[in-house]
N, C-alpha and C. Protein backbone atom coordinates (compact mmCIF):
# COMPACT_ATOMS: atom_id res chain seq x y z
N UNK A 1 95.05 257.32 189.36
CA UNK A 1 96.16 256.61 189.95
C UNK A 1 97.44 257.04 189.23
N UNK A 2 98.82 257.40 190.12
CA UNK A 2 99.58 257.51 189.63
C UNK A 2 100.42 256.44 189.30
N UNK A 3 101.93 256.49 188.56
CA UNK A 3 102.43 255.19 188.20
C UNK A 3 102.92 254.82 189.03
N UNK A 4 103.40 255.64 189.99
CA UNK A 4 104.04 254.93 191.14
C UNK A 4 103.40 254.52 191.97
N UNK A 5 101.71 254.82 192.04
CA UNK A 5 101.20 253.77 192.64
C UNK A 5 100.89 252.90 192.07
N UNK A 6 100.78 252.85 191.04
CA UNK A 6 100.52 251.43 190.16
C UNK A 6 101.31 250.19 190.63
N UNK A 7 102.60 250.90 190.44
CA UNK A 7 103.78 249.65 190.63
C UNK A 7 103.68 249.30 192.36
N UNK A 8 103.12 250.50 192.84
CA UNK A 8 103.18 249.93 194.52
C UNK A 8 101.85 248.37 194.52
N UNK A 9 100.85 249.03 193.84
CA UNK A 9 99.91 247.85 193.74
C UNK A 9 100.18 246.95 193.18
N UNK A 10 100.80 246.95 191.73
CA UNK A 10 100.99 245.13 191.47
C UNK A 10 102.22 244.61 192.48
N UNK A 11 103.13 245.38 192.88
CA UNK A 11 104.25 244.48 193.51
C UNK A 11 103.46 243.82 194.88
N UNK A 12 102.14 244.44 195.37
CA UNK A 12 101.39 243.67 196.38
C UNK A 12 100.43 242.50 195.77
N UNK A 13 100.11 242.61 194.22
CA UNK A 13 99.44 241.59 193.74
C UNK A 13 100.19 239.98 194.37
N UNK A 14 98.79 238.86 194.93
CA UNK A 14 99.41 238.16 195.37
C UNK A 14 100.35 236.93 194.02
N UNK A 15 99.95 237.59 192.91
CA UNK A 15 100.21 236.25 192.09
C UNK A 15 101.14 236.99 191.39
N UNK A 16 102.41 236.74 191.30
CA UNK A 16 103.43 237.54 190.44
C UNK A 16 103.82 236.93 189.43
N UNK A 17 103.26 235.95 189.53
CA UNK A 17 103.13 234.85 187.89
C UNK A 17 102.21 235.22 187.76
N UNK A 18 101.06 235.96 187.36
CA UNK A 18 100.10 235.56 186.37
C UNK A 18 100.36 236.68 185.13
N UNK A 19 99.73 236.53 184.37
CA UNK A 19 99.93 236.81 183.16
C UNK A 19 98.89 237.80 183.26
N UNK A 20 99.59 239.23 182.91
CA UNK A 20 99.04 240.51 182.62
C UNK A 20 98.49 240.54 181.25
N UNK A 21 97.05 240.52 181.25
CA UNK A 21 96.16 241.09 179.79
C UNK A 21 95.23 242.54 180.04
N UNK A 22 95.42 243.31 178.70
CA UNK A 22 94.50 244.10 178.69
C UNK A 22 93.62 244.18 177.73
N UNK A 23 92.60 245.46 177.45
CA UNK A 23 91.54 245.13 176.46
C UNK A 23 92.42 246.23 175.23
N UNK A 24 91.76 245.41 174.02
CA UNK A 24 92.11 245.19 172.69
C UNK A 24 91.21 246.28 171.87
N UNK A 25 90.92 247.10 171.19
CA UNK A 25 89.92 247.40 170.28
C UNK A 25 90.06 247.17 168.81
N UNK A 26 89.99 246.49 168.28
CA UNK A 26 90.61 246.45 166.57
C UNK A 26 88.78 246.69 165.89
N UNK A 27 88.67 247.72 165.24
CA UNK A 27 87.53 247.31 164.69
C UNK A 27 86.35 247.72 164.95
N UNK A 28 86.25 247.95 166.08
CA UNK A 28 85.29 247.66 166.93
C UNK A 28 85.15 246.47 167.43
N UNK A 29 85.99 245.38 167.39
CA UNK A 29 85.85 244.02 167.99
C UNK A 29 86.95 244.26 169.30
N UNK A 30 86.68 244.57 170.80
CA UNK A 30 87.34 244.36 171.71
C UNK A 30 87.55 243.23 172.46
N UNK A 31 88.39 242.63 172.87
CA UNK A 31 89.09 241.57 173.25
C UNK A 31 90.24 241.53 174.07
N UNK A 32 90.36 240.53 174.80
CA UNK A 32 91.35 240.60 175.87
C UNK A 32 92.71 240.22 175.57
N UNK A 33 93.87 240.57 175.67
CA UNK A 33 94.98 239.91 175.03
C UNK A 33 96.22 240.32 175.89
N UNK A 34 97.23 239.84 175.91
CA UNK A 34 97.86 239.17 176.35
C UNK A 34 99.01 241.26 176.25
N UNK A 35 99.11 241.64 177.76
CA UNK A 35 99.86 242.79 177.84
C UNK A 35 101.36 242.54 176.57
N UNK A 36 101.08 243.68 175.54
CA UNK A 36 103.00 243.70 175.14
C UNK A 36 103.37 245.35 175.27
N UNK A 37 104.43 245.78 175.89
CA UNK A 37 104.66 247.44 175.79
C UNK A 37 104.62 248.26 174.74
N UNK A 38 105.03 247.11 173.51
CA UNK A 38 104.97 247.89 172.36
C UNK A 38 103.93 248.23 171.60
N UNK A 39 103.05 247.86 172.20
CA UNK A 39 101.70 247.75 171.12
C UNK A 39 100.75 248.25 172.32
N UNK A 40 101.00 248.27 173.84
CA UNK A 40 99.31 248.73 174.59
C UNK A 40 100.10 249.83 175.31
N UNK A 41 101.07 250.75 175.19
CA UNK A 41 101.65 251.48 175.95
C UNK A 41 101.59 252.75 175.40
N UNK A 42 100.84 253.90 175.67
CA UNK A 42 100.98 255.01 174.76
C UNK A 42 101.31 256.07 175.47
N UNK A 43 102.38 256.95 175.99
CA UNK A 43 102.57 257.87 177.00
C UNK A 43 102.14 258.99 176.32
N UNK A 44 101.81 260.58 176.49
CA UNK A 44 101.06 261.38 176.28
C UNK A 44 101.72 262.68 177.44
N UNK A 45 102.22 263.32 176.97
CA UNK A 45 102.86 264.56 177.67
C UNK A 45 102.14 265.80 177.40
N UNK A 46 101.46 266.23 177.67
CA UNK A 46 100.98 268.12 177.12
C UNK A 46 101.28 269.14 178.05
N UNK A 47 102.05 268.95 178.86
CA UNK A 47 102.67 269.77 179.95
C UNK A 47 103.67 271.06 179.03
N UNK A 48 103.49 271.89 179.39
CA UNK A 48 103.95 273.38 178.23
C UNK A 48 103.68 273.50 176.78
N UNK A 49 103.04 272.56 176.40
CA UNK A 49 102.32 272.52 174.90
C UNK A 49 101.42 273.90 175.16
N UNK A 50 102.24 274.61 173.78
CA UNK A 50 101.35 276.01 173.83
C UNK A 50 100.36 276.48 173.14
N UNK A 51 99.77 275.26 172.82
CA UNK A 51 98.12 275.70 171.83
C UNK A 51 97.27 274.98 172.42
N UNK A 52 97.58 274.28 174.19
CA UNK A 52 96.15 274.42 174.97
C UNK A 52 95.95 276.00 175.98
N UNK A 53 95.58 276.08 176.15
CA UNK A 53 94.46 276.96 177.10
C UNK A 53 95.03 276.93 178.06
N UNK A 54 94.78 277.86 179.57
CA UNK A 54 95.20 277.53 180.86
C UNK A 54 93.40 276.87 181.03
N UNK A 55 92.55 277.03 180.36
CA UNK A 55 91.47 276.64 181.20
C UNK A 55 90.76 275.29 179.96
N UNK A 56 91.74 274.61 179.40
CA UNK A 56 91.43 273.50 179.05
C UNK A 56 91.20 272.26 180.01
N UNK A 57 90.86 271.71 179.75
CA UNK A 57 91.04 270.07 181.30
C UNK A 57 92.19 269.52 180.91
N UNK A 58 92.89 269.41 179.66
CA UNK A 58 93.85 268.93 179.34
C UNK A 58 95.76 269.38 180.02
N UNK A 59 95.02 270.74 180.12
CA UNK A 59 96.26 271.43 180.67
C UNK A 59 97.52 271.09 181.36
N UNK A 60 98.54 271.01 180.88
CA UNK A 60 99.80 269.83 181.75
C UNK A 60 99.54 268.86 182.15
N UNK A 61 98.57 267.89 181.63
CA UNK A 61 98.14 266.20 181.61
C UNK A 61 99.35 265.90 181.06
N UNK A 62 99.62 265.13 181.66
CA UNK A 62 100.66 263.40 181.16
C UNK A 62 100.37 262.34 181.92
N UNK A 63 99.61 261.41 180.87
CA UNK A 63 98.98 260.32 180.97
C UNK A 63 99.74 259.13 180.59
N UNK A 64 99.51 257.50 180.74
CA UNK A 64 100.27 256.20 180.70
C UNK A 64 98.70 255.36 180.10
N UNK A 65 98.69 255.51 179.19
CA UNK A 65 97.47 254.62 178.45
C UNK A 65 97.81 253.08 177.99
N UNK A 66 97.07 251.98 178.78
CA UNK A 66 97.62 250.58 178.72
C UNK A 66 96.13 250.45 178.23
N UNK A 67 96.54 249.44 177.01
CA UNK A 67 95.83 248.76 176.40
C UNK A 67 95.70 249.77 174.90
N UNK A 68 94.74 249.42 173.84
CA UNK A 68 94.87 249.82 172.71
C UNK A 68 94.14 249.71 171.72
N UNK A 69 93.09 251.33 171.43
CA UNK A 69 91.59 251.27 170.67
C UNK A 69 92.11 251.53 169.41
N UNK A 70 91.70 250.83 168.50
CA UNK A 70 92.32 251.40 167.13
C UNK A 70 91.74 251.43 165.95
N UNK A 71 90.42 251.62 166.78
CA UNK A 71 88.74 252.24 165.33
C UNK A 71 88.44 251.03 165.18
């Protein structure tokens, strides 16, 4: 999914009050908690990064990682 469909889907979510949570990893203890940008938001660009491969899978990925594993 891209982000702009993302935002097409929640703006159809019927509840625009509810409270966005995602999953947590601290530890190995995962848990559900309460969405903040600063802490579950990790953007990831490798688009012209020149020490992948053309035949990596990674290859010009830029990814939007919500939520947050942290061993």
């Amino acid at each position: 999914m891209r982000v702009r469909e993302f935002i097409e889907w929640l703006a159809l979510f019927p509840d625009q009050d509810a409270t966005v949570e995602v999953l947590e990893c601290w530890q190995g203890v995962t848990s559900s908690v309460e969405f903040d940008p600063e802490k579950h938001a990790e953007y990831t660009d490798l688009r012209g990064n020149p020490w992948i491969k053309d035949d990596d899978p990674y290859k010009d990925a830029h990814t939007l990682l919500l939520g947050l594993n942290d061993g």
